[in-house]
Protein backbone atom coordinates (compact mmCIF):
# COMPACT_ATOMS: atom_id res chain seq x y z
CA UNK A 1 0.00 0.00 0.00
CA UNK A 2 0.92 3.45 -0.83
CA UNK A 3 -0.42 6.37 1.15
CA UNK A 4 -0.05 10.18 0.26
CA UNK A 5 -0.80 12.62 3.59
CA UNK A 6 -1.31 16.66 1.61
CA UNK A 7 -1.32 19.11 4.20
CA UNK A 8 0.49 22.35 3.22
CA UNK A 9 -0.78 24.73 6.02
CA UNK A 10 1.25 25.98 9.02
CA UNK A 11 3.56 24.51 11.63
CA UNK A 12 0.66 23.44 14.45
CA UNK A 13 -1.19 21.86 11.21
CA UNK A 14 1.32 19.61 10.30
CA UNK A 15 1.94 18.52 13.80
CA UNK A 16 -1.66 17.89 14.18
CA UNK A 17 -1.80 15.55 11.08
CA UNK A 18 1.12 13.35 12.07
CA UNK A 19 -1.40 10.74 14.08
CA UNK A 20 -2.67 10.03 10.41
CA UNK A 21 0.46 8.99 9.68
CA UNK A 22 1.29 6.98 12.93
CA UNK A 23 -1.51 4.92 12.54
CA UNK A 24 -1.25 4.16 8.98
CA UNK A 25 1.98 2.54 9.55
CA UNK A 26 0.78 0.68 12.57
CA UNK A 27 -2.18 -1.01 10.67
CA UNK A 28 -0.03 -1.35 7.52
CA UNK A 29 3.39 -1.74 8.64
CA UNK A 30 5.31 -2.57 5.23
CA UNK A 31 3.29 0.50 3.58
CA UNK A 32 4.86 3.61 2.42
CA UNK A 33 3.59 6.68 3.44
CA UNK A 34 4.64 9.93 1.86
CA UNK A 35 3.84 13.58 3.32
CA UNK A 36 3.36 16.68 1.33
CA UNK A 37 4.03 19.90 2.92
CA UNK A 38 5.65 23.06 2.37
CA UNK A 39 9.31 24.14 2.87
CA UNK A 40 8.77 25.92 6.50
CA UNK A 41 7.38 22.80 7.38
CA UNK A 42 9.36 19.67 6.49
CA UNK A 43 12.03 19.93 8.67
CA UNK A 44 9.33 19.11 11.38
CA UNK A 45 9.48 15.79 9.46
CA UNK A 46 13.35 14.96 9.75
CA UNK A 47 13.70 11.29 11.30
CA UNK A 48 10.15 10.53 11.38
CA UNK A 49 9.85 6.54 10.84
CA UNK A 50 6.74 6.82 9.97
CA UNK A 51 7.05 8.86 7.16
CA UNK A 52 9.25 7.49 4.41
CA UNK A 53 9.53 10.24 2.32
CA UNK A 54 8.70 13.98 2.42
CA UNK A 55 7.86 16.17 -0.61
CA UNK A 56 8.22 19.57 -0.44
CA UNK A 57 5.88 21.59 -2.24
CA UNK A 58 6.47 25.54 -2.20
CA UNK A 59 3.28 27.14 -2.77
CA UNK A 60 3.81 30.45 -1.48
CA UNK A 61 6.81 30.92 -4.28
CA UNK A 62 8.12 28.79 -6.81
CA UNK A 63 5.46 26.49 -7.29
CA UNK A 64 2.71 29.03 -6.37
CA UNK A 65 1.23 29.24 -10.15
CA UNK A 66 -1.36 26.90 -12.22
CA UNK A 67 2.12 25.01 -13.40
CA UNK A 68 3.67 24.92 -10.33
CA UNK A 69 0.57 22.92 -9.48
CA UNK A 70 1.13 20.87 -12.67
CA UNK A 71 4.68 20.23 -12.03
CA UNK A 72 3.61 18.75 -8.50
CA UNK A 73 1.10 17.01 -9.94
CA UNK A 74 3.22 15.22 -12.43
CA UNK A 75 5.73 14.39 -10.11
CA UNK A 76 2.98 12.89 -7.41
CA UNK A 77 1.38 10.72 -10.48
CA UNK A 78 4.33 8.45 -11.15
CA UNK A 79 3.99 7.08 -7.53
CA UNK A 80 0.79 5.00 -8.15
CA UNK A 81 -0.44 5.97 -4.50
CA UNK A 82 -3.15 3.96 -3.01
CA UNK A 83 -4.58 6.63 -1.51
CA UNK A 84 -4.42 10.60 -1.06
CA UNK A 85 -5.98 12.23 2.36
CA UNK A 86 -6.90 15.82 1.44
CA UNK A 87 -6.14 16.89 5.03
CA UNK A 88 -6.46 20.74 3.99
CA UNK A 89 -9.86 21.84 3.04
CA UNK A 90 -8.67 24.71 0.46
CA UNK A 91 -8.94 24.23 -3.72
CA UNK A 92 -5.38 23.42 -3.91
CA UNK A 93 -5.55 20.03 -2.16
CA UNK A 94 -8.21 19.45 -4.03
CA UNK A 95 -6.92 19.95 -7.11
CA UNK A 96 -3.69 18.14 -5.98
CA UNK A 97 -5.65 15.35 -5.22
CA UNK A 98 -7.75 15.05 -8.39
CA UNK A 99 -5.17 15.66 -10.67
CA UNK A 100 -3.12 12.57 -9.88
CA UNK A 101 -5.96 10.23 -11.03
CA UNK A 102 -6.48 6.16 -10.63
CA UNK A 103 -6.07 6.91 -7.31
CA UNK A 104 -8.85 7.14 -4.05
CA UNK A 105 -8.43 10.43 -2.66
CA UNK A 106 -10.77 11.22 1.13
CA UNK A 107 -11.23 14.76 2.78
CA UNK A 108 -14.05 16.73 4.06
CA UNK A 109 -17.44 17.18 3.04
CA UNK A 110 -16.85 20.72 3.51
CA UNK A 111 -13.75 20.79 1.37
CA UNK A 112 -13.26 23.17 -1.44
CA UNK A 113 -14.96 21.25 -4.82
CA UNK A 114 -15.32 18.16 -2.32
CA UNK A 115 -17.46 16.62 -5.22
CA UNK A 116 -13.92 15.53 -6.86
CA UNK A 117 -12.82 13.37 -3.87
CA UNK A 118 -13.62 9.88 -3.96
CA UNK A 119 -14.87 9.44 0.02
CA UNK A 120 -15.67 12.39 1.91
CA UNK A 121 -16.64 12.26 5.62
CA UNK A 122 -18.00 14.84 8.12
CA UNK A 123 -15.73 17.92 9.67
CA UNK A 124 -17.35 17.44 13.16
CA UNK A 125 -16.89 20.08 16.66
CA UNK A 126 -14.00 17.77 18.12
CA UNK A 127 -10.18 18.40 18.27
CA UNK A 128 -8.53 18.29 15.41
CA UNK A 129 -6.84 15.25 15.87
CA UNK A 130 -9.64 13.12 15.84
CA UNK A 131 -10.71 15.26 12.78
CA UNK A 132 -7.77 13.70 10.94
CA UNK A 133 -8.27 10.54 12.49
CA UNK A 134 -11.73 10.10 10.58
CA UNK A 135 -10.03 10.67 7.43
CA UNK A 136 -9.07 6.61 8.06
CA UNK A 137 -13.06 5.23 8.16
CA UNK A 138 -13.03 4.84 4.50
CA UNK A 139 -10.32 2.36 5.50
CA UNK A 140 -12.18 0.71 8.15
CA UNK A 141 -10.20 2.01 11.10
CA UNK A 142 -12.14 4.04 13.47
CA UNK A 143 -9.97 5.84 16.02
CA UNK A 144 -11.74 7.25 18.81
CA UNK A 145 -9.08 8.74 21.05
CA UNK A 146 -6.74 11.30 20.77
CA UNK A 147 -2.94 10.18 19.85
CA UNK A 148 -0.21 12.02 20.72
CA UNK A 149 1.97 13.54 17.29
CA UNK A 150 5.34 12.29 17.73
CA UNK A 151 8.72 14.09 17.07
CA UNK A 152 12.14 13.08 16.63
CA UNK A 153 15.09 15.60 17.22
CA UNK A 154 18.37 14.26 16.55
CA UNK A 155 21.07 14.08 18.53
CA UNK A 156 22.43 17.36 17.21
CA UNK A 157 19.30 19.34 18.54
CA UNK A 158 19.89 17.60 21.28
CA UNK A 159 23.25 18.89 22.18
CA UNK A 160 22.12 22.65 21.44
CA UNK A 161 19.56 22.14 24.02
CA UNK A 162 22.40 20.72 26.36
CA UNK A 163 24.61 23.53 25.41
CA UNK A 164 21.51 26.06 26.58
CA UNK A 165 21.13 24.46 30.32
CA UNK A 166 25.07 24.44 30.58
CA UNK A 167 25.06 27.79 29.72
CA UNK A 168 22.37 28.55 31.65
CA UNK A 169 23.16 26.31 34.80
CA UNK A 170 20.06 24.56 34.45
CA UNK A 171 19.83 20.87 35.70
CA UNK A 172 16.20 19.78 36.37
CA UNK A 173 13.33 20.68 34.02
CA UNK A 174 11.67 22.67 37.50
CA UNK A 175 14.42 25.25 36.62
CA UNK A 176 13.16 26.23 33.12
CA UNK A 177 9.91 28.01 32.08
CA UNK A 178 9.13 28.48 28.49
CA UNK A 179 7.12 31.58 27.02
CA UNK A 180 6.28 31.92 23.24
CA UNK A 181 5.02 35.34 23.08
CA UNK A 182 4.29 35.32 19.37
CA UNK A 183 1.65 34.88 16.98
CA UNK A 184 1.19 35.62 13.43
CA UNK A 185 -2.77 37.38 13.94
CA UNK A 186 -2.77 40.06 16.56
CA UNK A 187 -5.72 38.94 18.43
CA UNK A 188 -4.17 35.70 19.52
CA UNK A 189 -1.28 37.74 20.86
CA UNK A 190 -1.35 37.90 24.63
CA UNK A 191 -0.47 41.34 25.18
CA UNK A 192 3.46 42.15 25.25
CA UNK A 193 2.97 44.67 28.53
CA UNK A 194 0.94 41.63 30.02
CA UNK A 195 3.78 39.33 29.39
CA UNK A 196 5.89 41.79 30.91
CA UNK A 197 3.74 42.26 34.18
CA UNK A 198 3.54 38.29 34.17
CA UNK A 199 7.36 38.22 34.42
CA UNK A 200 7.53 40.77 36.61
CA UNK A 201 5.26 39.22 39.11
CA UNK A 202 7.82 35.57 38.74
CA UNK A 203 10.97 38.09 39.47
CA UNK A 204 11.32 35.70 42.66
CA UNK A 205 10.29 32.72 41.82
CA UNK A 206 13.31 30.20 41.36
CA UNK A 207 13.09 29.47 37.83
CA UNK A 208 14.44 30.70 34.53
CA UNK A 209 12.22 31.66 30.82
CA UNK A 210 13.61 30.73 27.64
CA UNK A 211 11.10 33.39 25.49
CA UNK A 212 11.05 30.85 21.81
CA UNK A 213 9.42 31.66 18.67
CA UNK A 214 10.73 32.26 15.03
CA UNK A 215 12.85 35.04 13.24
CA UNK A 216 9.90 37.21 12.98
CA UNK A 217 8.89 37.01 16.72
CA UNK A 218 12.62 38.04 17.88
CA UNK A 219 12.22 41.84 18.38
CA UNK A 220 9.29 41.20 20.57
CA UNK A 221 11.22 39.15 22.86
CA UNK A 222 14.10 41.63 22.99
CA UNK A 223 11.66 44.32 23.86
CA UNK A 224 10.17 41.63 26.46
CA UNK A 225 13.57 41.63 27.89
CA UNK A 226 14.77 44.93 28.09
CA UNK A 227 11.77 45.86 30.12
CA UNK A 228 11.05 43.15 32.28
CA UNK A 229 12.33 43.69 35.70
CA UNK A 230 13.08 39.99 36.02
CA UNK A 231 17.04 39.39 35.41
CA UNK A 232 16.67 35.22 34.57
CA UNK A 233 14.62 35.82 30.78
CA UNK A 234 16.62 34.76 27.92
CA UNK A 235 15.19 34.95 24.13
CA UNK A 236 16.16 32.02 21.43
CA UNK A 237 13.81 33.35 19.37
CA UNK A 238 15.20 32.45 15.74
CA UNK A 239 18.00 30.96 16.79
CA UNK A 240 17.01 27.17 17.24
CA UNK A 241 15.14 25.28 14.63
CA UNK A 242 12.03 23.68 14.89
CA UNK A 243 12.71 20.09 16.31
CA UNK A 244 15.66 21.70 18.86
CA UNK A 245 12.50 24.34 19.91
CA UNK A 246 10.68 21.05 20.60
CA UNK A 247 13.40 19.88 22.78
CA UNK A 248 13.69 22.65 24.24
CA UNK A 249 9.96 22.59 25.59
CA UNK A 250 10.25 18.91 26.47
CA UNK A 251 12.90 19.58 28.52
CA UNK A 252 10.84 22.35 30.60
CA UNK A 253 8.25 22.17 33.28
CA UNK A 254 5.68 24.36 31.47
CA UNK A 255 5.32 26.00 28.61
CA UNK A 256 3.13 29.53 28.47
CA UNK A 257 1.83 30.18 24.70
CA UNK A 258 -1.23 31.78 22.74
CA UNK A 259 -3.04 29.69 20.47
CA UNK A 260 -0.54 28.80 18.09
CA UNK A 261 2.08 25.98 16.82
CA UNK A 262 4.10 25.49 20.26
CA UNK A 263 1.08 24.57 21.89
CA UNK A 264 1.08 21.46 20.02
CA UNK A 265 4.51 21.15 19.83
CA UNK A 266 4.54 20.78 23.50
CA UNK A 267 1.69 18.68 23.47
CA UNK A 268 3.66 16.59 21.25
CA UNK A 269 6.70 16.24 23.47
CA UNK A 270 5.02 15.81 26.65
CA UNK A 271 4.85 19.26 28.21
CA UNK A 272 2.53 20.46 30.32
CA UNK A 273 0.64 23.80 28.80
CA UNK A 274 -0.62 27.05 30.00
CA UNK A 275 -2.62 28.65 26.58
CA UNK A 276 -4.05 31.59 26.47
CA UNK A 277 -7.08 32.00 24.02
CA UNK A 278 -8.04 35.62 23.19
CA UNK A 279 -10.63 35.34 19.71
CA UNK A 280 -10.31 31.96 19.34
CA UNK A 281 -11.95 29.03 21.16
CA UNK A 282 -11.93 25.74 22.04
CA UNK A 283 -14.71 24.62 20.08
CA UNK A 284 -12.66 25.19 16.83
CA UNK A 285 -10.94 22.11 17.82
CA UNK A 286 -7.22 23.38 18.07
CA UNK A 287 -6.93 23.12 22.34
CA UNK A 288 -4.12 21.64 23.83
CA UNK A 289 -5.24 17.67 24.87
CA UNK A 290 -2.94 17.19 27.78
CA UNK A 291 -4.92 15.69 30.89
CA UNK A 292 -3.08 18.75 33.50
CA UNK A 293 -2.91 21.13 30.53
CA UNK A 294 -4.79 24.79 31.28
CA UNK A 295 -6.61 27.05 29.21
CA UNK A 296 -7.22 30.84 30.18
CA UNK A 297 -10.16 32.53 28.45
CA UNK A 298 -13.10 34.88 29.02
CA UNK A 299 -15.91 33.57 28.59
CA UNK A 300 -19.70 35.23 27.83
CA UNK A 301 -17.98 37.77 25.87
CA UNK A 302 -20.66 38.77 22.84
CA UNK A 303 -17.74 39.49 20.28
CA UNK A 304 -15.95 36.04 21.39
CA UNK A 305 -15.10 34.39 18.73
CA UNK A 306 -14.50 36.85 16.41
CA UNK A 307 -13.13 34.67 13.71
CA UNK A 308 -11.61 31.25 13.46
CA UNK A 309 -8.11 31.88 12.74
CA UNK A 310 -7.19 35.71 14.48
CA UNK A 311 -7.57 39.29 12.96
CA UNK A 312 -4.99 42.34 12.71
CA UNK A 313 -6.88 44.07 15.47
CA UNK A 314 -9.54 44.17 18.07
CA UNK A 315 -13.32 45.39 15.65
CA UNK A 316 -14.37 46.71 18.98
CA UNK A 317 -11.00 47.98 20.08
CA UNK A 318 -11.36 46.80 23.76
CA UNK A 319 -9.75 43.34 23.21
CA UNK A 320 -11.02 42.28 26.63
CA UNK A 321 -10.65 38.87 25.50
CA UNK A 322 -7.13 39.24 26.20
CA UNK A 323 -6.98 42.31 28.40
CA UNK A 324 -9.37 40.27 31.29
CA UNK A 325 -7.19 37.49 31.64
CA UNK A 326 -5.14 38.00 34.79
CA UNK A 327 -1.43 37.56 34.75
CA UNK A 328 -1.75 36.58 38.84
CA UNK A 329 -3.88 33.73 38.01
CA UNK A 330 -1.03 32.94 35.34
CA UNK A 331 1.32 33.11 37.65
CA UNK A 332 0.15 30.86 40.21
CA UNK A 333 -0.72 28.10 37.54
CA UNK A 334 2.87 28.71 36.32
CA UNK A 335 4.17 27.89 40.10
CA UNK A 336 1.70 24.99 40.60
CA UNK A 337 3.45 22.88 37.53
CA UNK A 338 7.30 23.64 38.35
């Protein structure tokens, strides 16, 4: 058997569609399964076992246009796949999907052009995981229970992380707190003074932060720094890659996040998780699934959810979604899991 996973969306995505892959290769353990995803991505895919080979598909440049999606397409048809799980709801998967022909392709009812899959099934109010999960029925295997994505840093990221707690003088995972202040919509972003006043009030707790994110989230952690009052925050914001970031948060008691990729990247590893959920909720099926993780949100707000993914700013400019959460309460949760 030949499987084909497409799922071309963001880093918390792919991490959230690896279980598809895990159990394939469980129930058909001399298969090969293949994984489609874009360049920012694979690397989350190094020295997976159960993933034999990765294609990279760069959508947002090279391969963007009608041929780009040709040139994929052509490449993906010489494979004779078995099947093709549309993970991705959007046209392109679709198309991607179609194109390669002789081939039984499953997503979503609610897919884009859905029509051109061979088996659809429902997109139902659960967490994503199991989403994917249902994307195996056609195949007879009904997975009711959330499995945890695995990861696999090498031992290279593993010796940048111990290079960190040497130069840190960190020896127990009680010593280290990690904080990803970042997101790429606004209204997930807890608000930088907030994070601030949150490290302020752990000044005297005895434990360090290790602020993480990527490239783009590295000014906000230096301006995180500069004005916290707390003299144990260090940022490695674009500095590790993805799987030593993931050793990084296993190898921490707790890791404080909005509602974005490290959140499952830590459920992935093991970590416990403090979220915080501004516009977004957990009915859109993206919470963190650990049994002592914690979510902070306001509820009965009328504006709550705003959207499904995160805006560029607050519509009613109060953002009390965010603003309401209390970094005390944080704070205490954060001391409870050291």
């Amino acid at each position: 058997m030949k499987f084909l996973i497409i799922q071309t969306a963001f880093i918390g995505d792919v991490v959230l569609s690896l279980p598809l892959a895990q159990v394939l290769k469980r129930q058909y353990p001399s298969s090969r399964v293949d994984f489609l995803c874009i360049p920012q991505t694979s690397e989350l895919l190094k020295g997976n076992p159960y993933i034999d080979r990765v294609i990279v598909y760069d959508k947002h440049s090279g391969d963007k246009s009608f041929l780009g999606l040709l040139r994929i397409n052509r490449k993906l048809k010489t494979d004779e796949y078995n099947y093709v799980f549309g993970v991705q709801r959007f046209l392109r998967t679709t198309l991607i999907s179609y194109f390669i022909r002789k081939v039984r392709s499953v997503s979503y009812k609610n897919s884009s052009w859905s029509f051109l899959y061979s088996e659809t099934v429902n997109y139902q109010n659960k967490h994503e995981i199991l989403r994917v999960l249902d994307l195996l029925k056609p195949l007879g295997i009904n997975e009711n229970k959330i499995i945890r994505p695995e990861l696999f840093p090498s031992d290279e990221d593993r010796s940048r992380v111990d290079e960190i707690f040497r130069g840190l003088n960190i020896r127990e995972k009680n010593e280290l707190v990690c904080i990803a202040p970042g997101s790429v919509w606004f209204t997930k972003r807890f608000p930088k003074g907030k994070f601030i006043s949150l490290l302020n009030l752990c000044e005297k707790e005895k434990f360090k932060v290790a602020l993480i994110g990527g490239s783009k989230d590295a000014a906000l952690c230096d301006e995180i720094i500069k004005t916290t009052t707390h003299n144990e925050v260090y940022s490695f914001a674009g500095k590790l890659s993805l799987l030593q970031s993931a050793e990084l948060i296993r190898r921490s008691s707790v890791l404080v996040t909005n509602d974005s990729a490290p959140l499952h990247i830590a459920n992935a590893v093991g970590t416990k998780v403090i979220a915080l959920f501004g516009s977004t909720v957990k009915d859109f099926g993206f919470y963190p699934a650990g049994d002592n993780d914690k979510v902070f949100e306001i509820n009965g707000l009328a504006c709550r959810p705003c959207t499904n993914h995160g805006k560029n700013s607050c519509r009613i400019k109060s953002f009390d979604c965010m603003n309401l959460i209390k970094e005390e309460d944080i704070r205490s949760e954060i001391v409870k899991s050291i």
